[in-house]
N, C-alpha and C. Protein backbone atom coordinates (compact mmCIF):
# COMPACT_ATOMS: atom_id res chain seq x y z
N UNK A 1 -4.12 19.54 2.95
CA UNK A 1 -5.15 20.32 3.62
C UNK A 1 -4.81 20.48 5.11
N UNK A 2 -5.22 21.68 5.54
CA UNK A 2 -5.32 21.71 7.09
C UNK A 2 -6.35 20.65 7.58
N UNK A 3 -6.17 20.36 8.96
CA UNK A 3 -7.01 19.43 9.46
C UNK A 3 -8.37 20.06 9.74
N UNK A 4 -8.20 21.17 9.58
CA UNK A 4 -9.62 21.36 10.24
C UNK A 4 -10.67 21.62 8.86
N UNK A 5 -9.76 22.36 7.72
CA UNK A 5 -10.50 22.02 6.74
C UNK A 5 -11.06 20.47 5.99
N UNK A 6 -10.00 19.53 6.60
CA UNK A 6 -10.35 18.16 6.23
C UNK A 6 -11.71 17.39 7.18
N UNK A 7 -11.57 18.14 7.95
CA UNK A 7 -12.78 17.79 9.11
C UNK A 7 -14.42 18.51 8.66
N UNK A 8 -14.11 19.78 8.21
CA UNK A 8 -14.88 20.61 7.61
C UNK A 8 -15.97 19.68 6.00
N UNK A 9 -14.51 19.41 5.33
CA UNK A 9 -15.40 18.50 4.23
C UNK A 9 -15.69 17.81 4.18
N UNK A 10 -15.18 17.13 5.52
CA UNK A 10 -16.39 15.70 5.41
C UNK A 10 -17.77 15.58 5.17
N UNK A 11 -17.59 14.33 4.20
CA UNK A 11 -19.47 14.04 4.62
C UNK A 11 -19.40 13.01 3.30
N UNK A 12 -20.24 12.37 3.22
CA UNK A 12 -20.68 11.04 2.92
C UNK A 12 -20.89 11.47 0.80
N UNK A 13 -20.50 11.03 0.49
CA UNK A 13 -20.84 11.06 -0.69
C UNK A 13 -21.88 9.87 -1.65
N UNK A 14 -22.59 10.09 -2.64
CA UNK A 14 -23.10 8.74 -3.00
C UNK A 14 -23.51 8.84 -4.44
N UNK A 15 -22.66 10.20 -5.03
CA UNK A 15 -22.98 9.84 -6.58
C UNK A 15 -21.76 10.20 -7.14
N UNK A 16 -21.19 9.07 -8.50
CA UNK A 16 -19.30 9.45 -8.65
C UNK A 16 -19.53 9.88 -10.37
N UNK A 17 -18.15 10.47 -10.23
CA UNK A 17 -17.63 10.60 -11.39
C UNK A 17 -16.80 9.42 -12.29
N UNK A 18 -16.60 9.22 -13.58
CA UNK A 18 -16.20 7.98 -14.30
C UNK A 18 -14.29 8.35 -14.05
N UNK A 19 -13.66 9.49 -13.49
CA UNK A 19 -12.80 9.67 -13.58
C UNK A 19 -11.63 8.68 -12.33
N UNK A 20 -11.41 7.74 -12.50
CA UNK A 20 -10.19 7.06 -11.93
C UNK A 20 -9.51 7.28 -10.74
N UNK A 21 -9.61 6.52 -9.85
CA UNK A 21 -8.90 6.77 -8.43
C UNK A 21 -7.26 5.84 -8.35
N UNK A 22 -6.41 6.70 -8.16
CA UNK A 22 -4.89 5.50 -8.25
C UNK A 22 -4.42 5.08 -6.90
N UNK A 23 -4.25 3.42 -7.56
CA UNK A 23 -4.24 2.86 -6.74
C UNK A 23 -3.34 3.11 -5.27
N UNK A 24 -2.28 4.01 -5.53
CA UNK A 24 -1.49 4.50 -4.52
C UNK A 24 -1.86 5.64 -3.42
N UNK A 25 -3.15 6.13 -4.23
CA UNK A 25 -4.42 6.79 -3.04
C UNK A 25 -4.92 6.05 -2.20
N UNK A 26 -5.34 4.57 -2.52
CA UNK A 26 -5.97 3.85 -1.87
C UNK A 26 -5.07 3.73 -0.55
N UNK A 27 -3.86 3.25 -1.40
CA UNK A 27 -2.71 2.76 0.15
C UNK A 27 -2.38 3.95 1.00
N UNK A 28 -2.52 4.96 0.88
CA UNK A 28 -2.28 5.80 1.62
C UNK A 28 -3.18 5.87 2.46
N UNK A 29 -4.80 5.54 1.91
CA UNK A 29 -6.30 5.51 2.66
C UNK A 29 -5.82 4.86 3.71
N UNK A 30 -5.06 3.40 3.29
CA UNK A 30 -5.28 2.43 4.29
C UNK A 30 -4.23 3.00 5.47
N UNK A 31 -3.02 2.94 4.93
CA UNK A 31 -2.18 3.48 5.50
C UNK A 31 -2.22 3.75 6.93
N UNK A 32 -3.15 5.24 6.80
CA UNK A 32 -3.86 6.17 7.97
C UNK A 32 -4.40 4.92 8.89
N UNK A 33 -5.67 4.27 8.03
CA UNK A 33 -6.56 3.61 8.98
C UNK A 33 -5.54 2.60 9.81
N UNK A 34 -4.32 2.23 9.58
CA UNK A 34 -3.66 1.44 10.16
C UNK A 34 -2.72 2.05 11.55
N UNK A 35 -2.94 3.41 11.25
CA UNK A 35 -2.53 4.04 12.42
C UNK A 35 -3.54 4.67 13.39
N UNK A 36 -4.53 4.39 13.21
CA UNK A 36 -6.02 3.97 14.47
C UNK A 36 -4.72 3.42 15.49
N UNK A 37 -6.06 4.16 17.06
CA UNK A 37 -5.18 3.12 17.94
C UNK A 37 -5.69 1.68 18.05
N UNK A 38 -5.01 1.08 18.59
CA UNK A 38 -5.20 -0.93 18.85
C UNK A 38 -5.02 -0.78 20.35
N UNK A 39 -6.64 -1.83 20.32
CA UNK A 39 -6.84 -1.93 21.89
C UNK A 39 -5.77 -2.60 21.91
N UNK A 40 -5.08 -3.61 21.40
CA UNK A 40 -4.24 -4.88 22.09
C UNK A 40 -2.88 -4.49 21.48
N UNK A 41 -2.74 -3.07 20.72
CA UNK A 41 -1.30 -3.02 20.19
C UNK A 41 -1.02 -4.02 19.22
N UNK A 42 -1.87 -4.77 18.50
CA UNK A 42 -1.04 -5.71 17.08
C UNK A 42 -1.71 -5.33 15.75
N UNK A 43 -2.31 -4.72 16.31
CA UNK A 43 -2.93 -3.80 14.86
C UNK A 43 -3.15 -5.11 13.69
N UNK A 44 -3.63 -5.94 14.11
CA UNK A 44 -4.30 -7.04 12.85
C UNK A 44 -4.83 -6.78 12.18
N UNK A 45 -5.91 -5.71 11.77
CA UNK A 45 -6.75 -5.65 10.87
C UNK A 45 -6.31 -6.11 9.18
N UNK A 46 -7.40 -5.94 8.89
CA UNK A 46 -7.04 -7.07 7.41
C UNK A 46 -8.08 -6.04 6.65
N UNK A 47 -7.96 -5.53 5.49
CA UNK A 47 -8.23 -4.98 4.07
C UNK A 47 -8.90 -5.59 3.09
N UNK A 48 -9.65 -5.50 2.36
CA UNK A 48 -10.27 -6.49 1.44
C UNK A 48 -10.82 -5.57 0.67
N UNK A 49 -10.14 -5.06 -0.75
CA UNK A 49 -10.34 -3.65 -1.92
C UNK A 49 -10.94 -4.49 -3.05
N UNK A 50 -12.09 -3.72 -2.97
CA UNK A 50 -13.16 -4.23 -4.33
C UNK A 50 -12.88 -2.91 -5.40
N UNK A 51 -12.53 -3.78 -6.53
CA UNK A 51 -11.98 -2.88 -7.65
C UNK A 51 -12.99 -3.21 -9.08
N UNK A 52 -13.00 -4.02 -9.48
CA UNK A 52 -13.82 -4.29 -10.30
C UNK A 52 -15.50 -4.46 -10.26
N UNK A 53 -16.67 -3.90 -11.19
CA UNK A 53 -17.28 -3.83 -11.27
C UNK A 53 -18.01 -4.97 -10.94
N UNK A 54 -17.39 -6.42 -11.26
CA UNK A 54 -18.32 -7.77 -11.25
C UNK A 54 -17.83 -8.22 -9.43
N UNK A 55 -17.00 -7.69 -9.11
CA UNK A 55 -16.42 -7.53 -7.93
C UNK A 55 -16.82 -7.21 -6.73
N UNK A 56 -17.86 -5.96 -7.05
CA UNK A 56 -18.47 -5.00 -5.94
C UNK A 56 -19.96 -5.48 -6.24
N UNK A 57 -20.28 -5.62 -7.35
CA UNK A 57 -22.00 -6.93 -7.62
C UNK A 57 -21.71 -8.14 -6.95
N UNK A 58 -20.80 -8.73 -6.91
CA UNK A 58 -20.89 -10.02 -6.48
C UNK A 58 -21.14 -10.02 -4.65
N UNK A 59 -20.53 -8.77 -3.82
CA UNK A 59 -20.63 -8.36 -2.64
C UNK A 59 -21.72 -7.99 -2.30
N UNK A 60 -22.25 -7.26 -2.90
CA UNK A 60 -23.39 -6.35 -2.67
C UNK A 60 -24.56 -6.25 -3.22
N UNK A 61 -25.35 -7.46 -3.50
CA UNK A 61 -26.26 -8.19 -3.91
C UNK A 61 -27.42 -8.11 -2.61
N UNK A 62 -27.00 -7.85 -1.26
CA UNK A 62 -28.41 -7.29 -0.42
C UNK A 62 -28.46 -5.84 -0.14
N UNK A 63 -27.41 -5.34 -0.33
CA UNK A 63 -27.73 -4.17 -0.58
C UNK A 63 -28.61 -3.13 -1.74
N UNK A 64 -28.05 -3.80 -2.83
CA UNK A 64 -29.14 -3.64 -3.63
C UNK A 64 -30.76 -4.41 -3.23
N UNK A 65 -30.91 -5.54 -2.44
CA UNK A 65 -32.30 -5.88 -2.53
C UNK A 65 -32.60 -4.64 -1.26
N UNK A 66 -31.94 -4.38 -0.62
CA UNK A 66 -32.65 -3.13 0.42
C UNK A 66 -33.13 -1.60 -0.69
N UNK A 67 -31.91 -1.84 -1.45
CA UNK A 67 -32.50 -0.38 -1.73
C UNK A 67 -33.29 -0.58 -3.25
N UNK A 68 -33.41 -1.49 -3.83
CA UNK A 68 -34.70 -1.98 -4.68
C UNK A 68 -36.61 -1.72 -3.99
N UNK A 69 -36.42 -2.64 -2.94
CA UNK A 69 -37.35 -2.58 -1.95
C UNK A 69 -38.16 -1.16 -1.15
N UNK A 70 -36.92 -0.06 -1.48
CA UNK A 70 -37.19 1.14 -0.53
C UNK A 70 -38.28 1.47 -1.20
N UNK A 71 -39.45 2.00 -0.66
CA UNK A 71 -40.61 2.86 -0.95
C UNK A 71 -40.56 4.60 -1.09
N UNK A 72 -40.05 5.11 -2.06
CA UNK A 72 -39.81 6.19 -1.98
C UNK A 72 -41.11 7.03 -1.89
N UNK A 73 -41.87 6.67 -2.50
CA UNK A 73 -43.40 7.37 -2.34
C UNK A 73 -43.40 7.43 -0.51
N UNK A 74 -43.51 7.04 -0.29
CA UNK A 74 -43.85 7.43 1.71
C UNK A 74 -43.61 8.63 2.05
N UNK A 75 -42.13 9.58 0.98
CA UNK A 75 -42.03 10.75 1.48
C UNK A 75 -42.10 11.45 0.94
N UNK A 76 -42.83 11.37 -0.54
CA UNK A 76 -43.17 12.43 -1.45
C UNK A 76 -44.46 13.61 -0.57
N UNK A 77 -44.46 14.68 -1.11
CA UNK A 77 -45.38 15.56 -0.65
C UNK A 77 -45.73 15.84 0.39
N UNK A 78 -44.27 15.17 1.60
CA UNK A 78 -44.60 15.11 2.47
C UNK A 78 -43.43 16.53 3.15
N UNK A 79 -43.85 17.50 4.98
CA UNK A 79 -42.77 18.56 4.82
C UNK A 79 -42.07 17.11 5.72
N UNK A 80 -40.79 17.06 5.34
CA UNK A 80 -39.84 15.89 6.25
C UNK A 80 -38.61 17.20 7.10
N UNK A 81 -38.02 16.18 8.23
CA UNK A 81 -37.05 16.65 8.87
C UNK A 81 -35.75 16.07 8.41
N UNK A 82 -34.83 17.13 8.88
CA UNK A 82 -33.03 16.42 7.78
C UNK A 82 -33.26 14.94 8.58
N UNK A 83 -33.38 14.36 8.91
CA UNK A 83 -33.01 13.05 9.46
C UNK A 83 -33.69 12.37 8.12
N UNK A 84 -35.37 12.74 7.94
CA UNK A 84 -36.10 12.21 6.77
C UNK A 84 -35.42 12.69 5.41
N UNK A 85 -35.41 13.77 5.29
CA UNK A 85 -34.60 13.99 4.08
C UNK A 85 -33.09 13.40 3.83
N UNK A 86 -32.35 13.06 4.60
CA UNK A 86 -31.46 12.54 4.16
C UNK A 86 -31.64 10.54 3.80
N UNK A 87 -32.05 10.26 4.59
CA UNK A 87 -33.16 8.71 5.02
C UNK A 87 -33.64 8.53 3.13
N UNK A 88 -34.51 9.42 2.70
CA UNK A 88 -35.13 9.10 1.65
C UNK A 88 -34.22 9.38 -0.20
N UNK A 89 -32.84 10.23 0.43
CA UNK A 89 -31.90 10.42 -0.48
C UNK A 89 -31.07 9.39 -0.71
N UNK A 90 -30.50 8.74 0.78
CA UNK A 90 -29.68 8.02 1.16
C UNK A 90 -30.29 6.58 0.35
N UNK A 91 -31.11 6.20 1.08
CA UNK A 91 -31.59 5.06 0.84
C UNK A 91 -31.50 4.60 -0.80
N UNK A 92 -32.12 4.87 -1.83
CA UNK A 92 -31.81 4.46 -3.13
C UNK A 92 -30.54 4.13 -3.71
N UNK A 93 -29.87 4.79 -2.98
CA UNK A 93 -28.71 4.85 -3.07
C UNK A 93 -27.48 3.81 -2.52
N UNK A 94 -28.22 3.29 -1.47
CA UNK A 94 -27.17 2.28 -1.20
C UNK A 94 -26.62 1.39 -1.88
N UNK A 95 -27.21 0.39 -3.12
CA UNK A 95 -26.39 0.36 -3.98
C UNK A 95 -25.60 0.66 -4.84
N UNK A 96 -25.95 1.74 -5.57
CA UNK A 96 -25.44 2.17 -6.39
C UNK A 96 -23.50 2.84 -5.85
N UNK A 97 -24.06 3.70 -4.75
CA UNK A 97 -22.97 4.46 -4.18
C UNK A 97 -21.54 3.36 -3.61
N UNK A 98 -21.97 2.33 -4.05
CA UNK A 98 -20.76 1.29 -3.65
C UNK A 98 -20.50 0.67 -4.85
N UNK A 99 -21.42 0.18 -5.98
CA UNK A 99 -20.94 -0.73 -7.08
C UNK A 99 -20.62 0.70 -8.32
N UNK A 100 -21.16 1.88 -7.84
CA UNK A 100 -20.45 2.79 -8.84
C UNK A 100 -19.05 3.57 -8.90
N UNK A 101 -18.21 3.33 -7.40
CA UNK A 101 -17.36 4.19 -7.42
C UNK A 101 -15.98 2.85 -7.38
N UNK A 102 -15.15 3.86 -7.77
CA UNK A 102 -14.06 2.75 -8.14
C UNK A 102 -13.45 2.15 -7.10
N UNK A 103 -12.88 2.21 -5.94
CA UNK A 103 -12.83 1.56 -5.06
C UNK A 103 -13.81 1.03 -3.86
N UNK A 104 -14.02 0.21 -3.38
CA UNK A 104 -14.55 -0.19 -2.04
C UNK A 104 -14.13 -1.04 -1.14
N UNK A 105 -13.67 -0.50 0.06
CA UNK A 105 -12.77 -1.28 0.50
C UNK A 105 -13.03 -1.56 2.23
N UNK A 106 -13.02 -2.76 2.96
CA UNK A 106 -13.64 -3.57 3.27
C UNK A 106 -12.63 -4.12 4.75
N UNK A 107 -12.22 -2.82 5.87
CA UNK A 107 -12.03 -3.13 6.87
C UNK A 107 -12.50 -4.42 7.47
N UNK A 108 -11.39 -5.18 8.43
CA UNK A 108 -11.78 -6.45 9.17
C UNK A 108 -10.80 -6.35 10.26
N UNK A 109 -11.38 -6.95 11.00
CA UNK A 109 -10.77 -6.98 12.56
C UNK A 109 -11.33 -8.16 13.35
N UNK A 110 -10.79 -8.80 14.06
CA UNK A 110 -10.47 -10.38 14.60
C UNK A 110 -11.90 -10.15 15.44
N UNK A 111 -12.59 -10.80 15.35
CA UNK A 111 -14.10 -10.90 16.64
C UNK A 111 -14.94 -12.20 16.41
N UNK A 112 -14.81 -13.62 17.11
CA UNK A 112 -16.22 -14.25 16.51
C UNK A 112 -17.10 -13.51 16.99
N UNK A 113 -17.52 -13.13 18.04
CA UNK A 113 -18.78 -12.48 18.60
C UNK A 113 -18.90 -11.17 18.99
N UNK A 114 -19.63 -10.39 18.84
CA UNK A 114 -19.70 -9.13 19.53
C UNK A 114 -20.54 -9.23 20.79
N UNK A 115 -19.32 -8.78 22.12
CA UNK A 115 -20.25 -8.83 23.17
C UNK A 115 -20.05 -7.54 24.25
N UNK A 116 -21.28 -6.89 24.14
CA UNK A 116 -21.60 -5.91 24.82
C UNK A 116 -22.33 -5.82 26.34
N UNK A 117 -21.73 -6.59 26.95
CA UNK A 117 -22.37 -6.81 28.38
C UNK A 117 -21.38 -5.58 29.14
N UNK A 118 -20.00 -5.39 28.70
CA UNK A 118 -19.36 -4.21 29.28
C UNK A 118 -18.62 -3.37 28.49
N UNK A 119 -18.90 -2.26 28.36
CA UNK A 119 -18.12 -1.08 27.07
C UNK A 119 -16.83 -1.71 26.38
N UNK A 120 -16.25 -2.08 27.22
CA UNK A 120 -14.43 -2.46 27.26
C UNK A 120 -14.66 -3.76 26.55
N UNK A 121 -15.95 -4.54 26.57
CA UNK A 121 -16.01 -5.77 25.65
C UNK A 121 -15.56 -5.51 23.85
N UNK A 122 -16.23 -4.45 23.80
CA UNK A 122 -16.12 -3.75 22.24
C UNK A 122 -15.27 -3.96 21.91
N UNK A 123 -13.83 -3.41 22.93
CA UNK A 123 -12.75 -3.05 22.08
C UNK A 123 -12.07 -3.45 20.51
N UNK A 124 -12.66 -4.19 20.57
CA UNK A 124 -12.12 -5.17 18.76
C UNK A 124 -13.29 -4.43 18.02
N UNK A 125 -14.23 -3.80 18.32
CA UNK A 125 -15.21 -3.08 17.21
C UNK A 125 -14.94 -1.42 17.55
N UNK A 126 -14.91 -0.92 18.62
CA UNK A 126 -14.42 0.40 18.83
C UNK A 126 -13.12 0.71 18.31
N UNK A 127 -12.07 0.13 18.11
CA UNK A 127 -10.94 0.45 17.16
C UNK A 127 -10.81 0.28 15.90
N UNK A 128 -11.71 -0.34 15.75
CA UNK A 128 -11.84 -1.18 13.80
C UNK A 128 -12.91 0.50 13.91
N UNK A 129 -13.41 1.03 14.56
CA UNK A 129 -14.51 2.26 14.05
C UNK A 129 -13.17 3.56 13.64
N UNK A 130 -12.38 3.28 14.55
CA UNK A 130 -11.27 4.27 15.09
C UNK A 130 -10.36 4.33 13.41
N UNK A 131 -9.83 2.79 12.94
CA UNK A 131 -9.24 2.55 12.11
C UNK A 131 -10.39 3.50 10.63
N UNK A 132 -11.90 3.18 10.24
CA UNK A 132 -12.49 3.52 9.49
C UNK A 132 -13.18 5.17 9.46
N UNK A 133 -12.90 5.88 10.87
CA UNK A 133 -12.54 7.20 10.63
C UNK A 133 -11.24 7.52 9.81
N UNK A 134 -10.17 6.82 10.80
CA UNK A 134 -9.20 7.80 10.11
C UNK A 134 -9.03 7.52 7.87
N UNK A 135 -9.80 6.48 8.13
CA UNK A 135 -9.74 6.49 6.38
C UNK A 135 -10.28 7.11 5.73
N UNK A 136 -11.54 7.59 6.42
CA UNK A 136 -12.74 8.50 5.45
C UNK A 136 -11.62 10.10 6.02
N UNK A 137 -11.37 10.33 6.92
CA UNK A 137 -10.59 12.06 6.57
C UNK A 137 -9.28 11.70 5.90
N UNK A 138 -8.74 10.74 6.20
CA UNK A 138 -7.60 10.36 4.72
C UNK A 138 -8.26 10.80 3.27
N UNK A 139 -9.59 10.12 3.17
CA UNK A 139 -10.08 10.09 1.73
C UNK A 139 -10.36 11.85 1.61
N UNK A 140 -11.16 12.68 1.90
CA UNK A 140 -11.01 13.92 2.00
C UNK A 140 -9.55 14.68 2.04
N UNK A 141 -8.61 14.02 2.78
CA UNK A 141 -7.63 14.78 2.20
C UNK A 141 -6.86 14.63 1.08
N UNK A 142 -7.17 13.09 0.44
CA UNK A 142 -6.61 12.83 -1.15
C UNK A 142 -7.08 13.59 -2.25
N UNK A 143 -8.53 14.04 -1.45
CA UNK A 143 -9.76 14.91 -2.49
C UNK A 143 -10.14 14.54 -2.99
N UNK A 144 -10.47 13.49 -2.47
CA UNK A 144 -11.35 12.67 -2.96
C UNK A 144 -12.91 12.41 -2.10
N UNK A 145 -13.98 11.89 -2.04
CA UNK A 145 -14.83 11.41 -1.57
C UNK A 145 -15.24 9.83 -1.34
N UNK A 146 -16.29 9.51 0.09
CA UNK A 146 -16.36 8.44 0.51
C UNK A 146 -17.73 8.28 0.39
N UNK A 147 -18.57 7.22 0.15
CA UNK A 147 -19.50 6.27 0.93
C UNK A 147 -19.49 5.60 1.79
N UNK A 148 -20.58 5.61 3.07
CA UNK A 148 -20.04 4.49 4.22
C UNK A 148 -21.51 3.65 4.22
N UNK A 149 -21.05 2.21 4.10
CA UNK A 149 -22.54 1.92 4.39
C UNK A 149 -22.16 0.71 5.82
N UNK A 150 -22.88 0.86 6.54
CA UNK A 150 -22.94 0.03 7.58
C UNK A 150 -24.02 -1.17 7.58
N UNK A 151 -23.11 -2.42 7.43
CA UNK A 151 -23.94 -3.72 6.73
C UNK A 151 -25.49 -4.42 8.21
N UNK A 152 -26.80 -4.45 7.28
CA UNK A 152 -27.44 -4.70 8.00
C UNK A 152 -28.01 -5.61 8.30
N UNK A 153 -28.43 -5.96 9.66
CA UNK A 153 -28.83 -7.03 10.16
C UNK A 153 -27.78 -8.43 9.26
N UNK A 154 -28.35 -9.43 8.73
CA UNK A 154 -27.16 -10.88 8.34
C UNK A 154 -26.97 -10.19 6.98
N UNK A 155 -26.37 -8.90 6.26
CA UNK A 155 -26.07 -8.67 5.61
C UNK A 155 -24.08 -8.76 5.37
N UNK A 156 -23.92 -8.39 6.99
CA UNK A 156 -22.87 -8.53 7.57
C UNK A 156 -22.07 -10.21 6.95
N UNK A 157 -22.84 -10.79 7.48
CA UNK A 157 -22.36 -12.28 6.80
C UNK A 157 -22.78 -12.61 5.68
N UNK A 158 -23.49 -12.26 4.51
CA UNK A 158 -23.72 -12.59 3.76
C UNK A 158 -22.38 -12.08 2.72
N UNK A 159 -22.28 -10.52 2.96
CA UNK A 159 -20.81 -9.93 2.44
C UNK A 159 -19.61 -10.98 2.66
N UNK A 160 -19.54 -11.19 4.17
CA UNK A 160 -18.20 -11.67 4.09
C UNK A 160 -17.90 -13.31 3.98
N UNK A 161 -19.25 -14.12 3.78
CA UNK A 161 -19.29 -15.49 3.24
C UNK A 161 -18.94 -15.03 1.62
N UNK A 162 -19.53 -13.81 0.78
CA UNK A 162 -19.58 -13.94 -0.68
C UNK A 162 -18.04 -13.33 -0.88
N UNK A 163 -17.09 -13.09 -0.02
CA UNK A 163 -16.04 -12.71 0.02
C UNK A 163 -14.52 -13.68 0.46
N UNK A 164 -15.63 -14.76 1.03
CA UNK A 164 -14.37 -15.98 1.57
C UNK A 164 -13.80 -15.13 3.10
N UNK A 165 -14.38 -14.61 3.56
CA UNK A 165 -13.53 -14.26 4.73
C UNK A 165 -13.74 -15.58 5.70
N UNK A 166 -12.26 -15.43 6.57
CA UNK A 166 -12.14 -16.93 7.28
C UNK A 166 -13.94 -16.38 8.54
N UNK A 167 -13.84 -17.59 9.49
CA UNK A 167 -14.64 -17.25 10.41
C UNK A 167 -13.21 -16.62 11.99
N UNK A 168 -14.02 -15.58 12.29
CA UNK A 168 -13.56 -15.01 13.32
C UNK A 168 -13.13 -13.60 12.91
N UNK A 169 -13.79 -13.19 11.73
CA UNK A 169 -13.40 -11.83 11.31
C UNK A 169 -14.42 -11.51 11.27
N UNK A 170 -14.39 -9.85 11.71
CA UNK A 170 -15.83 -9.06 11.66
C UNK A 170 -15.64 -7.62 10.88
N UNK A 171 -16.57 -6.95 10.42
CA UNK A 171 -16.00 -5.71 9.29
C UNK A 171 -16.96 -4.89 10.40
N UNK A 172 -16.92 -3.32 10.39
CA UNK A 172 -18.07 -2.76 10.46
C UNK A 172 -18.49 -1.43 9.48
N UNK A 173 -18.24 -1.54 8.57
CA UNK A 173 -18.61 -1.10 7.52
C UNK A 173 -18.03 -1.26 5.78
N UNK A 174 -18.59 -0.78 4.99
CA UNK A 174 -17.89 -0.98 3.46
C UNK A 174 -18.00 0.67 3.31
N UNK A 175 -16.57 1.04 3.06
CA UNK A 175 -15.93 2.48 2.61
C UNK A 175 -16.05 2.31 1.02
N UNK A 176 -16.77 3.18 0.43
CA UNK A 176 -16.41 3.36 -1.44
C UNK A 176 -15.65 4.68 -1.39
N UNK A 177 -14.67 4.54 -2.31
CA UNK A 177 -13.89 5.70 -2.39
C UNK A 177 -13.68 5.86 -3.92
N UNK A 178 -13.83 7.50 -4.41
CA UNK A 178 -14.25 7.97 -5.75
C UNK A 178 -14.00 9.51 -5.85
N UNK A 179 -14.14 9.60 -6.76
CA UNK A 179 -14.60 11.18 -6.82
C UNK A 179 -15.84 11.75 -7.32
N UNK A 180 -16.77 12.39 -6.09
CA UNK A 180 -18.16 12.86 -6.30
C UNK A 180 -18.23 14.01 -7.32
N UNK A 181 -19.79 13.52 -7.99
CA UNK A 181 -19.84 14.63 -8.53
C UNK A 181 -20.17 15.83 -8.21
N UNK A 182 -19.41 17.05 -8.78
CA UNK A 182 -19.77 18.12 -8.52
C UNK A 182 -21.39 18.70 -7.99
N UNK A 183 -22.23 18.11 -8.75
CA UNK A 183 -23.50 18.21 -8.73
C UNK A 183 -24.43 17.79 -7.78
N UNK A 184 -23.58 17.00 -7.07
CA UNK A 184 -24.31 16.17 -6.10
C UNK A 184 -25.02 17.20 -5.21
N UNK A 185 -26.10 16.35 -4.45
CA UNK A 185 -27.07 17.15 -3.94
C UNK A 185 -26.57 17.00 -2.44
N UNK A 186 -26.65 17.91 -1.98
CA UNK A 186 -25.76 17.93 -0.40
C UNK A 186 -26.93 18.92 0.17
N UNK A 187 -27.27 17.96 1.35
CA UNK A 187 -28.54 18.51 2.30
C UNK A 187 -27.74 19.72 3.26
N UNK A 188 -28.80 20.39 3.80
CA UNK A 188 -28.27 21.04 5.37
C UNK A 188 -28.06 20.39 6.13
N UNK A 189 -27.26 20.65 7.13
CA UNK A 189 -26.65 19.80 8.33
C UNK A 189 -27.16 20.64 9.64
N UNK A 190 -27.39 19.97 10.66
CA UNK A 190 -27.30 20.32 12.00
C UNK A 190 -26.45 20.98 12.65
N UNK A 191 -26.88 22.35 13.26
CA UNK A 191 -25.60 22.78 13.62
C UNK A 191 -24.42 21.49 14.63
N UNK A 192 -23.23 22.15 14.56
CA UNK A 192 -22.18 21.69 14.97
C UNK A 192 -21.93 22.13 16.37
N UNK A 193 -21.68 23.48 16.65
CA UNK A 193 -21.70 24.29 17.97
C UNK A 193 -21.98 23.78 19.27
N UNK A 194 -20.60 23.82 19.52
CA UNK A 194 -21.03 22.50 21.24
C UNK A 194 -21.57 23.11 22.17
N UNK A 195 -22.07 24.37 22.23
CA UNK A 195 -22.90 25.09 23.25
C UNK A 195 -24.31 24.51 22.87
N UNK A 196 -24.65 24.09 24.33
CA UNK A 196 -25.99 23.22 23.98
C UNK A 196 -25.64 21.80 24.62
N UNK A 197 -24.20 21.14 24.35
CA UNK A 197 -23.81 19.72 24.36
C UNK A 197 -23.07 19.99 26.01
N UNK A 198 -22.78 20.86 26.46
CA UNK A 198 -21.42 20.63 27.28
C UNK A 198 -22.00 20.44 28.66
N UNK A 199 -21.43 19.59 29.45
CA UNK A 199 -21.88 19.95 31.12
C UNK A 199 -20.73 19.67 31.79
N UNK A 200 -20.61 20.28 32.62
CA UNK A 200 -18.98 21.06 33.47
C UNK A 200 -18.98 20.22 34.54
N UNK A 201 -18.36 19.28 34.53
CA UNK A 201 -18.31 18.66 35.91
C UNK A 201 -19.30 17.43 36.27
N UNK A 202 -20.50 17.78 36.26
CA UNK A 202 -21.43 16.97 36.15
C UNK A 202 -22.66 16.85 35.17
N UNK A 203 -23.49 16.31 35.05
CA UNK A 203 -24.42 16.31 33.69
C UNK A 203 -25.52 17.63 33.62
């Protein structure tokens, strides 16, 4: 694909098809994400691919209690805005859209702590973000589709205790990679058009 058409199809997927992703797609996924830039140049990050069904349950056991819990009635009959409409699609879905698609795979990057007292503190979470873009437009250009879920509040550690990760590793999200179904329900989007966003010089 051209890049700009790969930029074009992005977008989040969260319902799959039973049809098989090979495993040499995956490495190519990673591949990309390994050519993110590195604040420190050693490019450590570490991979962790959930393949099996008892695999991606055994991980994602609060994710499902979040989206068990969701109250979908709150937005029935109600007129909602895309932020709400996607919020009330999304949500049920967070389990499923990770223990149903055949891969999920599980960026890590060196951090005991995240500390944000100065931008430049990030850097070990701003490049692990850098690394998990370039995997989701990798996954679009395999033609395939992604889920991203971003782990919440001590969900974060609960994943990577039920995973054995050492201490001093931090993830910031779980990528599922699959192929969506055709059918899937795909909302309107916000325009894109940077007129509106730009200021010349000063704000």
């Amino acid at each position: 694909m051209e890049f700009n058409e790969v930029v074009d199809k992005r977008r989040t997927s969260r319902e799959w098809t039973d049809e098989p992703v090979a495993f040499e797609a995956i490495k190519r996924i990673i591949e990309a994400g390994m050519k993110a830039p590195s604040w420190n140049h050693y490019r450590k990050w570490q991979f962790i691919v959930l393949h099996t069904r008892e695999e991606k349950e055994n991980a994602f056991g609060y994710a499902k209690y979040i989206a068990d819990k969701f109250d979908l009635s709150r937005y029935e009959n109600k007129k909602l805005n895309l932020a709400q409409k996607m919020y009330s699609y999304a949500m049920p879905r967070q389990y499923t859209m990770l223990v149903d698609c055949p891969y999920v795979v599980i960026p890590l990057f060196r951090c005991a702590k995240l500390n944000g007292e100065w931008v430049s503190k990030l850097n070990p979470l701003t490049t692990a973000w850098c690394v998990a873009e370039n995997m989701m437009l990798a996954v679009i250009n395999e033609g395939l589709g992604y889920s991203l879920r971003i782990p919440l509040n001590k969900e974060h550690d609960i994943v990577l205790g039920q995973l054995d990760v050492p201490k001093g590793w931090m993830t910031p999200c779980f990528i599922g990679i699959g192929h969506p179904k055709a059918d899937e329900l795909v909302l309107e989007q916000y325009l894109t058009d940077p007129d509106g966003h730009l200021h010349m010089g000063v704000w």
